[in-house]
Protein backbone atom coordinates (compact mmCIF):
# COMPACT_ATOMS: atom_id res chain seq x y z
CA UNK A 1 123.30 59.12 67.17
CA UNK A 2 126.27 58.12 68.95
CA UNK A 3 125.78 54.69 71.28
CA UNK A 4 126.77 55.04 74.98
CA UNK A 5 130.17 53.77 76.02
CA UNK A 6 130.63 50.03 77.01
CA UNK A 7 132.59 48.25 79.21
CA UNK A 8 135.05 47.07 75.82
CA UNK A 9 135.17 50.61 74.98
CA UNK A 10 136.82 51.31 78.82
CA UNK A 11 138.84 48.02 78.69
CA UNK A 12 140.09 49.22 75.27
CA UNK A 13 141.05 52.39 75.68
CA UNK A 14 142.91 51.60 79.71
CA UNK A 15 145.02 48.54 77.63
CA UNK A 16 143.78 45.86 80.39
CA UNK A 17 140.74 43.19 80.24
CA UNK A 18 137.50 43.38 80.76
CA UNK A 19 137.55 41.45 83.49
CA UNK A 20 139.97 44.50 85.53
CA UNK A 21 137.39 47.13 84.47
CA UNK A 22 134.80 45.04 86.63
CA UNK A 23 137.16 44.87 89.94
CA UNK A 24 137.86 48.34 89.95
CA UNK A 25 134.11 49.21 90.20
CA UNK A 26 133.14 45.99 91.90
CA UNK A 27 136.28 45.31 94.11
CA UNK A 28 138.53 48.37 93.24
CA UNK A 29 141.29 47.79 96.25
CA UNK A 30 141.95 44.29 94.51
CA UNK A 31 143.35 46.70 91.36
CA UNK A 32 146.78 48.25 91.60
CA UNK A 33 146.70 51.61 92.74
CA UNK A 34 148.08 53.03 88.52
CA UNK A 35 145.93 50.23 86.96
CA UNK A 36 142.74 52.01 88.81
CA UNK A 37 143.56 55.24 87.72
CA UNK A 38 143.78 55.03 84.22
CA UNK A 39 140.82 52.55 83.66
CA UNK A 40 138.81 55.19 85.83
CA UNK A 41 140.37 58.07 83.72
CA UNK A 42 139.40 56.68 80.75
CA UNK A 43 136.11 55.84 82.29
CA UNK A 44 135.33 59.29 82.60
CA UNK A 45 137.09 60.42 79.26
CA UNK A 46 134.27 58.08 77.70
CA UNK A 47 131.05 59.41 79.62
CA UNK A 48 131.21 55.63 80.52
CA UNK A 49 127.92 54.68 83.58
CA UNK A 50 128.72 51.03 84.74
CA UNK A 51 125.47 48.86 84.19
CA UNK A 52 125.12 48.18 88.13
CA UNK A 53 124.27 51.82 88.65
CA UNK A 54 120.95 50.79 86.84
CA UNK A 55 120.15 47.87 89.73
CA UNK A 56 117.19 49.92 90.96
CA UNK A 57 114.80 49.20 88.18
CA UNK A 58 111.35 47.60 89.33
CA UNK A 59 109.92 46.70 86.01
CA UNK A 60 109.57 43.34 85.69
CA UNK A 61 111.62 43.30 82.15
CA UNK A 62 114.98 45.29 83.09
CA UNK A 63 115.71 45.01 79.26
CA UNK A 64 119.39 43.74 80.96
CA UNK A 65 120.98 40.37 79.57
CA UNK A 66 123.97 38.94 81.99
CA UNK A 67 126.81 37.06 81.91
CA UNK A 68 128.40 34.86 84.50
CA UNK A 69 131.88 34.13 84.59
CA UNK A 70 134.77 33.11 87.02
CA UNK A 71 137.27 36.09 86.82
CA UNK A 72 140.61 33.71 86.10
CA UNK A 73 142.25 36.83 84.17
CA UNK A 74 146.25 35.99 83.61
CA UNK A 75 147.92 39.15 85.73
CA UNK A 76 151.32 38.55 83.38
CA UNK A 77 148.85 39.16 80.40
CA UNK A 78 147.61 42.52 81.42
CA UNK A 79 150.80 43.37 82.50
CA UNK A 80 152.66 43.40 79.16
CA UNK A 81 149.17 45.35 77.87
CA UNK A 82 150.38 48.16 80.76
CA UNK A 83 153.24 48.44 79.10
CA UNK A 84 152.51 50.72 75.86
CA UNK A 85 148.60 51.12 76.61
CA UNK A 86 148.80 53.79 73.40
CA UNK A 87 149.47 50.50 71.68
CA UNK A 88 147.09 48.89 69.62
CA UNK A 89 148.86 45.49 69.54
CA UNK A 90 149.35 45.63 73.39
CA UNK A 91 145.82 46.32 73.88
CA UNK A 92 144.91 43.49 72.01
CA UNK A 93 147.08 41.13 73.97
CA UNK A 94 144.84 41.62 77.06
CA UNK A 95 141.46 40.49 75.20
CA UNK A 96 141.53 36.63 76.94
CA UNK A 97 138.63 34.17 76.84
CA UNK A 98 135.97 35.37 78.70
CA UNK A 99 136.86 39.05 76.86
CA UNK A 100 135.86 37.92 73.64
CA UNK A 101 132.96 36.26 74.64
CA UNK A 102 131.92 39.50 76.43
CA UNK A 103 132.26 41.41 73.33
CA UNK A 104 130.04 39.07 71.22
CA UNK A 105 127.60 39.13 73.34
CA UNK A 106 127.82 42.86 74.19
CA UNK A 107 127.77 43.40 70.08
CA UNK A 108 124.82 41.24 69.67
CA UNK A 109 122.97 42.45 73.01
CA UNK A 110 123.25 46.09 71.14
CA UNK A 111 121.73 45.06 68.02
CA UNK A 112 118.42 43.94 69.70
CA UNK A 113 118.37 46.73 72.11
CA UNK A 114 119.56 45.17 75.52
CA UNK A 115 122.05 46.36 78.12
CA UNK A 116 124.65 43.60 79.43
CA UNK A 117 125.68 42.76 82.84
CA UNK A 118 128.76 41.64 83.83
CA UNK A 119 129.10 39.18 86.91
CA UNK A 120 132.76 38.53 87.22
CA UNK A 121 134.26 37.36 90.53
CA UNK A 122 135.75 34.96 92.91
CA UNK A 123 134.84 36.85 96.15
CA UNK A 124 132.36 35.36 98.19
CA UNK A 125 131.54 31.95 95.21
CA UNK A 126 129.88 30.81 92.50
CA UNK A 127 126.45 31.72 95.34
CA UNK A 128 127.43 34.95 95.21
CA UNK A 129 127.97 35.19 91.10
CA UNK A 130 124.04 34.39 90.76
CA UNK A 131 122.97 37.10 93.27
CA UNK A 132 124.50 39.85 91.65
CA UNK A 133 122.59 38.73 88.36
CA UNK A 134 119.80 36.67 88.95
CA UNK A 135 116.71 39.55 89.54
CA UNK A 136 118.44 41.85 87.85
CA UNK A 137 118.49 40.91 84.02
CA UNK A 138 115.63 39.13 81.57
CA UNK A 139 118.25 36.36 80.59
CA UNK A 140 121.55 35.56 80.89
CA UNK A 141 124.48 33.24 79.38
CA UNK A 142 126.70 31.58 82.21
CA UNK A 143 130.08 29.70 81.23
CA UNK A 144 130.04 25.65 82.52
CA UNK A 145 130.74 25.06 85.83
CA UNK A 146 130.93 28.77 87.10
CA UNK A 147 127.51 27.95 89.16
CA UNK A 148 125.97 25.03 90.72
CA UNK A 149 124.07 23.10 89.08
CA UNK A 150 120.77 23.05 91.50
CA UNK A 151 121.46 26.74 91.70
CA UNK A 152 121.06 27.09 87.78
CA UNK A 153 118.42 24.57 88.11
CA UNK A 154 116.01 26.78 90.12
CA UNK A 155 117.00 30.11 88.10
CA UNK A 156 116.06 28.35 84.33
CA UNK A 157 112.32 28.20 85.97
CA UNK A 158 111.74 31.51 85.59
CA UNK A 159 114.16 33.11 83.54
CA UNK A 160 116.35 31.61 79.92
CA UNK A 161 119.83 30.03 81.01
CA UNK A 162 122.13 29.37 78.15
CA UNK A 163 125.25 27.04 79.04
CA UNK A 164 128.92 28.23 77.74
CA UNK A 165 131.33 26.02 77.08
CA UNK A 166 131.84 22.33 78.18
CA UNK A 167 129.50 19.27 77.85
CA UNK A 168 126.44 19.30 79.94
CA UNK A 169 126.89 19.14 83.50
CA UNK A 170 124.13 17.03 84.48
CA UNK A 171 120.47 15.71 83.29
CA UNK A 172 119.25 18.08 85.62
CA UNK A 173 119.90 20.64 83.53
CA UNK A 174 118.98 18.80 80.37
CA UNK A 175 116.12 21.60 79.32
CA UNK A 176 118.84 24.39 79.22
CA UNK A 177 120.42 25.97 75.89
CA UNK A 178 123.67 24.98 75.12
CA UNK A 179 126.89 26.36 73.18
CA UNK A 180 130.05 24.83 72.99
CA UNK A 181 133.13 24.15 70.71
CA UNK A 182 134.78 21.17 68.90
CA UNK A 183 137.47 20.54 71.53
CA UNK A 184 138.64 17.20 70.90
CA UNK A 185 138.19 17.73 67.23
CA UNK A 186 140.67 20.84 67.50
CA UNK A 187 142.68 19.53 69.40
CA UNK A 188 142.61 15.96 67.47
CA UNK A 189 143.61 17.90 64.50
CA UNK A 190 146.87 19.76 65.93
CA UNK A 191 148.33 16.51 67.31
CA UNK A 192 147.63 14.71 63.76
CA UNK A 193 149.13 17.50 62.26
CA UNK A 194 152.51 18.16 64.72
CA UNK A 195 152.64 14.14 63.69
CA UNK A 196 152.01 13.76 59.93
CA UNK A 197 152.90 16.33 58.49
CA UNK A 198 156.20 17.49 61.18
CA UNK A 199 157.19 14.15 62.10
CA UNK A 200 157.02 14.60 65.49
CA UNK A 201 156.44 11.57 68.25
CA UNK A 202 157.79 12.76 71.80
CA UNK A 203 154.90 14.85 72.45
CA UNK A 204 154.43 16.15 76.06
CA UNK A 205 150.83 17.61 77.10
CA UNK A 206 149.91 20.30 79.62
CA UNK A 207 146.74 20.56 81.28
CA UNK A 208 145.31 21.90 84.40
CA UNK A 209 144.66 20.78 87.73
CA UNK A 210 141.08 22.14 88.16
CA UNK A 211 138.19 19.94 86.68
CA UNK A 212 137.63 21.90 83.74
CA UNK A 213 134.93 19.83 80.58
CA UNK A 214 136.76 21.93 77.76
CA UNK A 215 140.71 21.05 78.94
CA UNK A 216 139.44 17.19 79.28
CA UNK A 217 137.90 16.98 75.71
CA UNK A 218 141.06 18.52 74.49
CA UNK A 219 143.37 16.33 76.01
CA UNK A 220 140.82 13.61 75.02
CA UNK A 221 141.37 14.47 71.57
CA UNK A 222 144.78 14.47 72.10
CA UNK A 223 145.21 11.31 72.87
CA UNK A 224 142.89 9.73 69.94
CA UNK A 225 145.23 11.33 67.52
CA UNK A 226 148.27 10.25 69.31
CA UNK A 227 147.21 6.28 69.69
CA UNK A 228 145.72 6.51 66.08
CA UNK A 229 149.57 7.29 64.78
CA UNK A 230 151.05 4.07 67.25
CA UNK A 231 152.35 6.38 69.81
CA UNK A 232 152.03 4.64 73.48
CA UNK A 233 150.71 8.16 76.23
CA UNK A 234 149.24 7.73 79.38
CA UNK A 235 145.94 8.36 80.28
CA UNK A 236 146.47 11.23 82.34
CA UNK A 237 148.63 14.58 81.09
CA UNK A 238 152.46 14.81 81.36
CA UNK A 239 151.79 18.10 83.86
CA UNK A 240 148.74 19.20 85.20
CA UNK A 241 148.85 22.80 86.25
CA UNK A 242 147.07 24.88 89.11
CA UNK A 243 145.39 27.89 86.64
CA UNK A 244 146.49 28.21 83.24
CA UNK A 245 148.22 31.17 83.34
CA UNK A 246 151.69 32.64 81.67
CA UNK A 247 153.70 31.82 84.83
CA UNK A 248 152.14 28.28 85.01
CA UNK A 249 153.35 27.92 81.62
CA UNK A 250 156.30 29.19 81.93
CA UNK A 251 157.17 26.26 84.95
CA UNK A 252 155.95 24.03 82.78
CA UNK A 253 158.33 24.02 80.52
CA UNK A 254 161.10 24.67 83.27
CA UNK A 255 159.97 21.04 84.46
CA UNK A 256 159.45 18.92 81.29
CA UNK A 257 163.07 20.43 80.04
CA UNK A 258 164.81 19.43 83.08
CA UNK A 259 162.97 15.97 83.55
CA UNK A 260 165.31 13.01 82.84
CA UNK A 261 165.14 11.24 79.64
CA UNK A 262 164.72 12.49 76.00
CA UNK A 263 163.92 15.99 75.80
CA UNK A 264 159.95 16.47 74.15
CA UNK A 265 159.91 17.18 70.53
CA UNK A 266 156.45 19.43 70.97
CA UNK A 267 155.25 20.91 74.36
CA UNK A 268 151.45 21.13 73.94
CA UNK A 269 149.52 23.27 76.25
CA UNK A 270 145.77 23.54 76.92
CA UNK A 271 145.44 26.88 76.40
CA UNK A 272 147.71 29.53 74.72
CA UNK A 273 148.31 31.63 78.07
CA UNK A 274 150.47 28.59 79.18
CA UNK A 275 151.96 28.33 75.88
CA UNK A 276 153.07 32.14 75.72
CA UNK A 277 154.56 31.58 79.41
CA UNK A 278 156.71 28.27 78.05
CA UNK A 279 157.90 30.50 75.14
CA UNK A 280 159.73 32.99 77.78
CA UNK A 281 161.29 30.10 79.05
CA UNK A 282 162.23 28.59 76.16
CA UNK A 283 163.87 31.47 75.15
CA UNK A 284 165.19 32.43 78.54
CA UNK A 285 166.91 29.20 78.28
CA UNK A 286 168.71 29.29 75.13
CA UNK A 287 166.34 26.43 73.33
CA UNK A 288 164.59 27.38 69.66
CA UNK A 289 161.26 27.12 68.79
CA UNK A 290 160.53 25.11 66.91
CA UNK A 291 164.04 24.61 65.54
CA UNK A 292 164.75 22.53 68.75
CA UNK A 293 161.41 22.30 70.04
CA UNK A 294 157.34 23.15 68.77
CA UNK A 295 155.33 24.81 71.28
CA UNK A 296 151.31 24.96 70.55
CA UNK A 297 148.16 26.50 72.25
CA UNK A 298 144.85 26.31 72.67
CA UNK A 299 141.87 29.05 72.24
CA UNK A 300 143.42 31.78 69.24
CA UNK A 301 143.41 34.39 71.88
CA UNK A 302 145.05 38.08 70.22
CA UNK A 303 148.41 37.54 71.71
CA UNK A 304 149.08 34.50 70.21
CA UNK A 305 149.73 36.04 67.11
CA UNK A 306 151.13 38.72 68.07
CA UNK A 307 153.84 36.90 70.50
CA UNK A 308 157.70 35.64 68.36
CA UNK A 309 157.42 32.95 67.33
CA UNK A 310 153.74 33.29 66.14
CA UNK A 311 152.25 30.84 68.70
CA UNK A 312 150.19 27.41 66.15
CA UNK A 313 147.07 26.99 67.98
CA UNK A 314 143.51 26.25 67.79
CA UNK A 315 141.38 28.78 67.26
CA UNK A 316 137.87 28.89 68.71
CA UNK A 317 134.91 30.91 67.75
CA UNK A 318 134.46 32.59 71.43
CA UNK A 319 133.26 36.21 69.98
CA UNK A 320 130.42 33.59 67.66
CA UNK A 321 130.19 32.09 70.78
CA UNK A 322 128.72 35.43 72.96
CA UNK A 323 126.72 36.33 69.56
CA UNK A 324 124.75 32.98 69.58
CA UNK A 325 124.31 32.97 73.38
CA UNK A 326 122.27 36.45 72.92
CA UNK A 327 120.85 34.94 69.90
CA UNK A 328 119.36 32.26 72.42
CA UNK A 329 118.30 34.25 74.90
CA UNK A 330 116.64 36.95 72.82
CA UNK A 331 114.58 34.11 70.84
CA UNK A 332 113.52 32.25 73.81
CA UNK A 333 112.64 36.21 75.76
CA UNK A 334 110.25 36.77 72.55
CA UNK A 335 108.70 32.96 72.02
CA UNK A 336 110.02 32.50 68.91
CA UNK A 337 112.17 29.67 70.02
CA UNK A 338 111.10 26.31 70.60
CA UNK A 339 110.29 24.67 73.97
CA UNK A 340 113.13 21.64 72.95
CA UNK A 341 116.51 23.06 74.46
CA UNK A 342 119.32 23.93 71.66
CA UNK A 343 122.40 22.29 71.49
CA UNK A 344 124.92 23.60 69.64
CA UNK A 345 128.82 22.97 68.22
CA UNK A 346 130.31 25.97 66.83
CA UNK A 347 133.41 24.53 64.77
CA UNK A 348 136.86 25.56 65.22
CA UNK A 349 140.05 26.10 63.48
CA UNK A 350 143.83 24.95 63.39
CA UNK A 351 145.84 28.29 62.76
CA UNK A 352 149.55 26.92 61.78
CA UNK A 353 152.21 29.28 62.93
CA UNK A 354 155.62 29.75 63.19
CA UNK A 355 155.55 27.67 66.67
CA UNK A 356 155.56 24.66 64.92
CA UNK A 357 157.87 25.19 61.94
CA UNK A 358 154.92 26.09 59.50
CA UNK A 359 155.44 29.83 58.81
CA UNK A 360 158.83 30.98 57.80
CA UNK A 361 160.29 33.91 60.53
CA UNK A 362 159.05 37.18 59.61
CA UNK A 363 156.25 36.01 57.23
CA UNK A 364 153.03 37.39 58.67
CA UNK A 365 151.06 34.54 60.49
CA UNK A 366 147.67 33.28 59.80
């Protein structure tokens, strides 16, 4: 028996994220006018029911597990996906974060027989995030710092909570489950390597603006590996950057090239959106990579493989990441977890790419 279509199906077959397919049934005027049209064409191509039209159910166990997430998709991502949305390869280039995520936990949710809902907005809050879930599912996973804290606080006593990403918030939310990844250690490991093994010491770091647990652990770990090899860096960033996005990137690197002084030897970026946007630039402005200058990511999103030069990165589990979150939930739903909250670090991965001078040019990156 065939399973019903899911929201990943839709996304996959329209070329754009996961995230889009929500705003066009949740907010569709905030989707461009073609964009809407195809993700609802292939919509109904699928036989594909969005999970709100199920919001009337009155049991008490909807058999629904949610997800809450900030919708932060990059528009220049999905954009190149529009492009050739026949294309496998450009399809995969608009799987992001929270995408992947979705997917593990939409794979897992499957496997023990529960639906998943999909909260993703910045319309009306974080408030209004918890409404459209909280009620409405047994469980759900929520990334760090999408909700308030004495918001989550009051939802954990009647219903399992499992933290995504980031260090815990507060003690107040102490009894929760947690999942994150080995972001200093990741990123620890790429400096160390762009050092030893490349011989590289002007190193120039983007990170963002926003307050964000996983971008500061990163640049933490950045800076162990960089004082551990003698090199003097500040304790803030060289850039921080409003949303790390392609375009945000791509200024990035507009500013640290033109800023007086030596030019960097390695621009490394917090994520690899950034990283893709500073390799336009880069390229738009006559410099190599990594002949001239390395260029690295963060997060082993799809289109960092896919973009020239292969982008070196760190790659984190975030598809292990949704798995274990339903994982949680489902144990805790059916008592066989427990009471002591889980904490857990799901290792990651340095993927060594053309970006850095690793791969030779047409060899197929890792």
């Amino acid at each position: 028996m065939s399973t019903a279509p899911t929201v990943y199906d839709v996304a996959e077959r329209s070329g754009v994220s996961i995230a889009t397919v929500s705003r066009v049934y949740r907010n569709p005027d905030s989707v461009r006018a073609q964009t809407r049209e195809r993700v609802l064409a292939a919509a109904r191509e699928l036989g594909y029911v969005p999970s709100g039209n199920a919001r009337g159910l009155a049991s008490r166990s909807t058999g629904v597990l949610g997800l809450c997430f900030p919708d932060y998709s990059d528009p220049d991502a999905e954009s190149e996906a529009e492009t050739g949305a026949g294309d496998e390869a450009d399809n995969d280039a608009a799987m992001l974060y929270s995408d992947q995520i979705i997917r593990g936990m939409e794979r897992a949710a499957r496997r023990h027989g529960y639906a998943l809902l999909i909260a993703a907005s910045l319309k009306g809050g974080p408030e209004s995030l918890v409404a459209k879930v909280a009620g409405r599912v047994d469980g759900f996973a929520v990334l760090a710092r999408t909700v308030p804290t004495e918001e989550l606080e009051v939802i954990s006593r009647r219903q399992p909570v499992v933290m995504l990403a980031g260090p815990r918030e507060s003690d107040d939310l102490d009894h929760l489950d947690h999942i994150e990844v080995a972001n200093a250690d990741g990123q620890r490991e790429l400096t160390r390597h762009l050092i030893e093994d490349h011989g590289l010491r002007r190193l120039a770091y983007v990170g963002s603006a926003e307050e964000s647990p996983d971008v500061e652990a990163r640049f933490r770990g950045y800076v162990e590996a960089c004082r551990a090899a003698g090199i003097q860096v500040s304790d803030a960033p060289d850039l921080r950057v409003g949303m790390m996005t392609q375009p945000e990137g791509a200024r990035a690197a507009d500013v640290l090239l033109d800023r007086p002084g030596d030019r960097p030897e390695a621009l490394l970026f917090a994520n690899d959106q950034m990283a893709v946007g500073a390799l336009h630039t880069l390229e738009r402005r006559g410099v190599r990579v990594p002949e001239d200058i390395a260029v690295t990511g963060f997060d082993g999103i799809a289109l960092s493989r896919l973009v020239r030069p292969a982008l070196t990165t760190v790659r984190q589990p975030m598809r292990r990441m949704g798995e274990e979150a339903v994982e949680l939930l489902v144990r805790r739903l059916t008592g066989r977890q427990d009471k002591e909250p889980v904490s857990m670090v799901l290792p990651v991965s340095v993927a060594r790419r053309e970006s850095c001078g690793c791969a030779s040019r047409g060899a197929a990156p890792a």
